[in-house]
Protein backbone atom coordinates (compact mmCIF):
# COMPACT_ATOMS: atom_id res chain seq x y z
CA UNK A 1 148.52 51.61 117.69
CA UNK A 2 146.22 54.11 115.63
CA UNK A 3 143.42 52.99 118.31
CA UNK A 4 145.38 53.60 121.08
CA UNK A 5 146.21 56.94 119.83
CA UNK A 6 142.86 58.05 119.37
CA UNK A 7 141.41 56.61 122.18
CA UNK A 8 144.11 58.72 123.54
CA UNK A 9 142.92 61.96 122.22
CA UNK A 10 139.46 61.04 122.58
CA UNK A 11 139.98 61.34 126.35
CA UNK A 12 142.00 63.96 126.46
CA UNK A 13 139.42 65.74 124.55
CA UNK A 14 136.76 65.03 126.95
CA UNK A 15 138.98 65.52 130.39
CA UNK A 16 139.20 69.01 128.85
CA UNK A 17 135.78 69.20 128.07
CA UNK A 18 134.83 68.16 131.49
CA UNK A 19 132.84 65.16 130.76
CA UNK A 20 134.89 62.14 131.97
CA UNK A 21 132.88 60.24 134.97
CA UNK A 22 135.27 60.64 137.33
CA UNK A 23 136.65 64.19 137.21
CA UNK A 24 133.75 65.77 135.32
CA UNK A 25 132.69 69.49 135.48
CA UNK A 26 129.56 70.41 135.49
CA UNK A 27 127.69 73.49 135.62
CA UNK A 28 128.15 76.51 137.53
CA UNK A 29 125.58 77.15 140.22
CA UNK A 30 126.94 80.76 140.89
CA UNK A 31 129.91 83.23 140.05
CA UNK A 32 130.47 84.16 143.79
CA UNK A 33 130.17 82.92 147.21
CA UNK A 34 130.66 84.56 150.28
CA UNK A 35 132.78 82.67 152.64
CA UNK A 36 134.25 82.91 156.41
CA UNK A 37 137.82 83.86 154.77
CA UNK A 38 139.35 83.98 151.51
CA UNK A 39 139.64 80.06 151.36
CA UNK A 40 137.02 79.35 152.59
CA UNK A 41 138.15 76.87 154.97
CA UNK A 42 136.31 78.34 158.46
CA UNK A 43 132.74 77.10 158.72
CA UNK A 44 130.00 80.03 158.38
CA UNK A 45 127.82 78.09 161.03
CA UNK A 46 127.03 74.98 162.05
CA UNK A 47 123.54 73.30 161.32
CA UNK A 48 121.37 70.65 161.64
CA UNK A 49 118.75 69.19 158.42
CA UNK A 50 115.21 69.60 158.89
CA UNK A 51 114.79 67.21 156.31
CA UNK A 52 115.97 64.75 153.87
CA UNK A 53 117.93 65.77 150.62
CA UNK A 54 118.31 63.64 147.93
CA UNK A 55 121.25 65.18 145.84
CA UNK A 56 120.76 65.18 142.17
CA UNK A 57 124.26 64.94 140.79
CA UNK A 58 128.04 64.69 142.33
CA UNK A 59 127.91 68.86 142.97
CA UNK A 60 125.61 68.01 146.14
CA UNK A 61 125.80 65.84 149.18
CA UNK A 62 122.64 63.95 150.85
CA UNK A 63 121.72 64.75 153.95
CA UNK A 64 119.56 63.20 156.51
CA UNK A 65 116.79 65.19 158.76
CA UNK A 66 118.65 65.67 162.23
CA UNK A 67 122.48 65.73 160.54
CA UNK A 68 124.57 68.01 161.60
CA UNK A 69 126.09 70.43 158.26
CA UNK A 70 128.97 72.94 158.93
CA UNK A 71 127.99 75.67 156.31
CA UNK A 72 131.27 76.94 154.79
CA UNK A 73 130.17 78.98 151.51
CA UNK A 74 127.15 80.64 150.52
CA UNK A 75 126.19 81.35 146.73
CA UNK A 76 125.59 84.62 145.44
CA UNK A 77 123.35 85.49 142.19
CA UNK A 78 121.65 83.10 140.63
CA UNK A 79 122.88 80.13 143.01
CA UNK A 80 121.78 81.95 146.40
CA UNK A 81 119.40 79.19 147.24
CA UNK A 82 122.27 76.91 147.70
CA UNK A 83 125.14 76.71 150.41
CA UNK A 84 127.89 74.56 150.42
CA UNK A 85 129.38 72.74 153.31
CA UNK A 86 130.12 68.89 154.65
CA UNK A 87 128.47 66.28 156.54
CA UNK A 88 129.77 63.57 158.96
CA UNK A 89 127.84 60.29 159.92
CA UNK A 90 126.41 59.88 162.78
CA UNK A 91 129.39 59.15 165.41
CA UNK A 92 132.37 60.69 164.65
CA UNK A 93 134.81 58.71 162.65
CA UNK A 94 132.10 56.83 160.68
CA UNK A 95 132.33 57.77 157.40
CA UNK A 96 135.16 60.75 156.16
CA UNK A 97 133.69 64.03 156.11
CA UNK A 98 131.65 64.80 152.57
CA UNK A 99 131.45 68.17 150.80
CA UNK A 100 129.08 69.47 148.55
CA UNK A 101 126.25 72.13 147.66
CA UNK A 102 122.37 71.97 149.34
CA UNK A 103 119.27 73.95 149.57
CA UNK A 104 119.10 76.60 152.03
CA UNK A 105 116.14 75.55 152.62
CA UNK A 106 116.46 72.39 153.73
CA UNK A 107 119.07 73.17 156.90
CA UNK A 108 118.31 75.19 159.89
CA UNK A 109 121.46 77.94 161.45
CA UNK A 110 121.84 77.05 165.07
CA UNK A 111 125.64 77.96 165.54
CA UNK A 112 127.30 80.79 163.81
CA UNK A 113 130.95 80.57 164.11
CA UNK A 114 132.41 83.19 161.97
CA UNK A 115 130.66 85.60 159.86
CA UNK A 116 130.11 85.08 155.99
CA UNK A 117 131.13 88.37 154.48
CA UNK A 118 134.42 87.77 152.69
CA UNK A 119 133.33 87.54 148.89
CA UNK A 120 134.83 85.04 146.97
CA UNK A 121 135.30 83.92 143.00
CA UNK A 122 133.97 80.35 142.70
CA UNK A 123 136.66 78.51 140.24
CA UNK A 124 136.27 74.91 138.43
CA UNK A 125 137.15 73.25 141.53
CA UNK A 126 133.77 74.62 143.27
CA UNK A 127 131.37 72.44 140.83
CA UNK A 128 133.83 69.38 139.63
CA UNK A 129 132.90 65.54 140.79
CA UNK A 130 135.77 63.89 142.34
């Protein structure tokens, strides 16, 4: 009983701490983003990878050279290099939809949908592995 109680509070402690595996929050990339809309559920743009990304962590998604990436956020301060957005595999219906944060650098604009001028407070939710 006096294990299952701590055990209890031991993860209760670290759920709130943000360091259980499955739920876990890590850093903050940036403060702001600027978005489509104030959810941030329009895509930016739509475009395609110029090359491979390897994503370090949960907070990204990897993404092939020649995917297609609907962009729907853009980081502000210190996280400007990265965007966020989704990829699909390649036919539709494949794999579900993934979303994440990437380099910039490592997608190329061919679409843009909606311009990304509504600025947005990034919350937990923006940099927590599901």
């Amino acid at each position: 009983m006096a294990n299952t109680r701590l055990w209890a509070r031991a993860a209760l402690l670290g759920a709130l701490l943000g360091l259980v595996q499955g739920g876990r929050q890590l850093g903050k990339l940036a403060e702001k983003k600027l978005c489509a809309d104030a959810d941030c559920s329009h895509p930016i743009s739509i475009a395609v990878a110029v090359q491979d990304y390897i994503a370090p962590d949960c907070r990204f998604i990897p993404i092939q050279r020649g995917q297609v990436v609907y962009v729907f956020s853009k980081l502000k301060g210190r996280g400007r290099l990265f965007w966020g957005g989704s990829v699909q595999g390649d036919y539709y219906g494949e794999h579900p939809a993934r979303l994440g944060f990437f380099p910039s650098s490592v997608v190329q604009e061919n679409q843009y949908l909606k311009p990304g001028k509504v600025e947005v407070k990034t919350d937990q939710w923006d940099f927590s592995c599901q």
